[in-house]
C-alpha atoms as a PDB file:
ATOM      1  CA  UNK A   1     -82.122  16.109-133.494  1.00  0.00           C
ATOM      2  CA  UNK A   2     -84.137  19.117-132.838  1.00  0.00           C
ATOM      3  CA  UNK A   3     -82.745  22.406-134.439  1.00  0.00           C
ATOM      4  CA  UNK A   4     -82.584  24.494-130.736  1.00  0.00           C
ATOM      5  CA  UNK A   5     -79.602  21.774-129.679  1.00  0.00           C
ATOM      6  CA  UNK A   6     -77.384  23.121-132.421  1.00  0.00           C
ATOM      7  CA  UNK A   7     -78.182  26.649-130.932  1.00  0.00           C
ATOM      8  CA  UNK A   8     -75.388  28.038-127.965  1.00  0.00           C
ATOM      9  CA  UNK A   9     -77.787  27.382-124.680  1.00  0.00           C
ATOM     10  CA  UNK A  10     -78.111  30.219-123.056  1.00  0.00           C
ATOM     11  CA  UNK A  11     -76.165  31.712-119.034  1.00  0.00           C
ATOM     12  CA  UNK A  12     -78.547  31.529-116.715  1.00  0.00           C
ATOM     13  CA  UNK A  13     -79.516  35.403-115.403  1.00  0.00           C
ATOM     14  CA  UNK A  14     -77.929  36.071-112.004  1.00  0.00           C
ATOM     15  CA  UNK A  15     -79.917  36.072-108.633  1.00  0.00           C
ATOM     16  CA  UNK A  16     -81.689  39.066-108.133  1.00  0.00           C
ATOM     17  CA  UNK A  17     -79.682  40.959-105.204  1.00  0.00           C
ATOM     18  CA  UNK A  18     -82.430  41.015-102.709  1.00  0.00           C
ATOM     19  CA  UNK A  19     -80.815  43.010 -99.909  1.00  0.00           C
ATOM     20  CA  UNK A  20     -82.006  46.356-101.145  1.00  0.00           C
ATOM     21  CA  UNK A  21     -86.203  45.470-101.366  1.00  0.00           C
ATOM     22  CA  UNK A  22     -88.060  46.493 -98.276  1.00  0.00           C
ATOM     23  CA  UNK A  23     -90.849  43.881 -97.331  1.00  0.00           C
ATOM     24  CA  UNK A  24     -93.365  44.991 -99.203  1.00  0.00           C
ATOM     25  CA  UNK A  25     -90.994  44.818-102.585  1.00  0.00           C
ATOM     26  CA  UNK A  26     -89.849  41.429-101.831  1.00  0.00           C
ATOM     27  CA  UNK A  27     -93.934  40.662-101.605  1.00  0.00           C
ATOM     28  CA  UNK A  28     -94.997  41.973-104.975  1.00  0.00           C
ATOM     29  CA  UNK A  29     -91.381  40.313-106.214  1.00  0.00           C
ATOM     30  CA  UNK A  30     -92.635  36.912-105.239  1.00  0.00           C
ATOM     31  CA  UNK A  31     -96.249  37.474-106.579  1.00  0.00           C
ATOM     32  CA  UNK A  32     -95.019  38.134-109.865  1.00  0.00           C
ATOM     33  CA  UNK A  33     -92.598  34.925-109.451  1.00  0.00           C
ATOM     34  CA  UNK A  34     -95.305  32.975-108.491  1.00  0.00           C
ATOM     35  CA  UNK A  35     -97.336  34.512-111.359  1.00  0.00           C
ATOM     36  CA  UNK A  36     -94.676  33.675-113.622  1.00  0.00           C
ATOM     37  CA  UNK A  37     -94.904  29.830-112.445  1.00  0.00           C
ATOM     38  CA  UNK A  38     -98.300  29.451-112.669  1.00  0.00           C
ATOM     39  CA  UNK A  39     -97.993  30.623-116.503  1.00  0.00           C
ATOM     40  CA  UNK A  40     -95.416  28.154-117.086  1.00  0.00           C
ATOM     41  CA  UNK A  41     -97.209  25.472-115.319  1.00  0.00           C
ATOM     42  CA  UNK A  42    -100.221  26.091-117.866  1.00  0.00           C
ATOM     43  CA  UNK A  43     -98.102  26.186-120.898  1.00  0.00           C
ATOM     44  CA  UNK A  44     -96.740  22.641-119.548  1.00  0.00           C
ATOM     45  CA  UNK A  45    -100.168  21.623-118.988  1.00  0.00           C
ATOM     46  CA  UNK A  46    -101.241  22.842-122.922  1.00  0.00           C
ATOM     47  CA  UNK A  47     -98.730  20.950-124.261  1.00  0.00           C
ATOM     48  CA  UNK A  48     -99.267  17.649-122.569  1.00  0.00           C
ATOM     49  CA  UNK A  49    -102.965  17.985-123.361  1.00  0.00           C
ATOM     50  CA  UNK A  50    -101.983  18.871-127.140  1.00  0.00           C
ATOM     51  CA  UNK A  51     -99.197  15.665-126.785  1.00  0.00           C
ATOM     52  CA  UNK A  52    -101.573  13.576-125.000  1.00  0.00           C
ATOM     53  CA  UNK A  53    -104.552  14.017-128.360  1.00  0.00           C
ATOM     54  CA  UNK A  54    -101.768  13.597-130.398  1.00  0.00           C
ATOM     55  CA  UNK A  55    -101.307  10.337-129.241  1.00  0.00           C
ATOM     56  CA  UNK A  56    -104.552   9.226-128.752  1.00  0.00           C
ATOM     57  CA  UNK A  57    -105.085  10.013-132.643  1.00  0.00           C
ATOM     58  CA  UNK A  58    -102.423   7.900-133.704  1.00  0.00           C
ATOM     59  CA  UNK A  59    -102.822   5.227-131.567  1.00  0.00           C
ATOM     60  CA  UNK A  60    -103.031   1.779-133.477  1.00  0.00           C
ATOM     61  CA  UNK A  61    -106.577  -0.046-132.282  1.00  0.00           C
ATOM     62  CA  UNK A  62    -106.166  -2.962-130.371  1.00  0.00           C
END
């Protein structure tokens, strides 16, 4: 068991209320989503890589 699942999870943050962002606003709020993505998608991609050698080094040889 990993120490986090003792931890209270935490509330998801409400939807943004988008009715009040012009077009332009609701452009720049996406780019930073879609920033904020792409970050996550590399940290996934880090640790597969770093899960991935770990593997590989323990590997028993066939």
């Amino acid at each position: 068991m990993d120490i986090d699942d003792l931890e209270p999870r935490k509330a998801k943050p409400a939807p943004k209320d988008l009715t009040a962002l012009g077009v332009a606003e609701l452009k720049d709020y996406i780019a930073g989503l879609e920033a904020e993505i792409a970050r996550a998608r590399a940290a996934i991609a880090a640790k597969e890589a770093q899960k991935n050698a770990a593997e590989a080094f323990f590997r028993k040889p066939s």
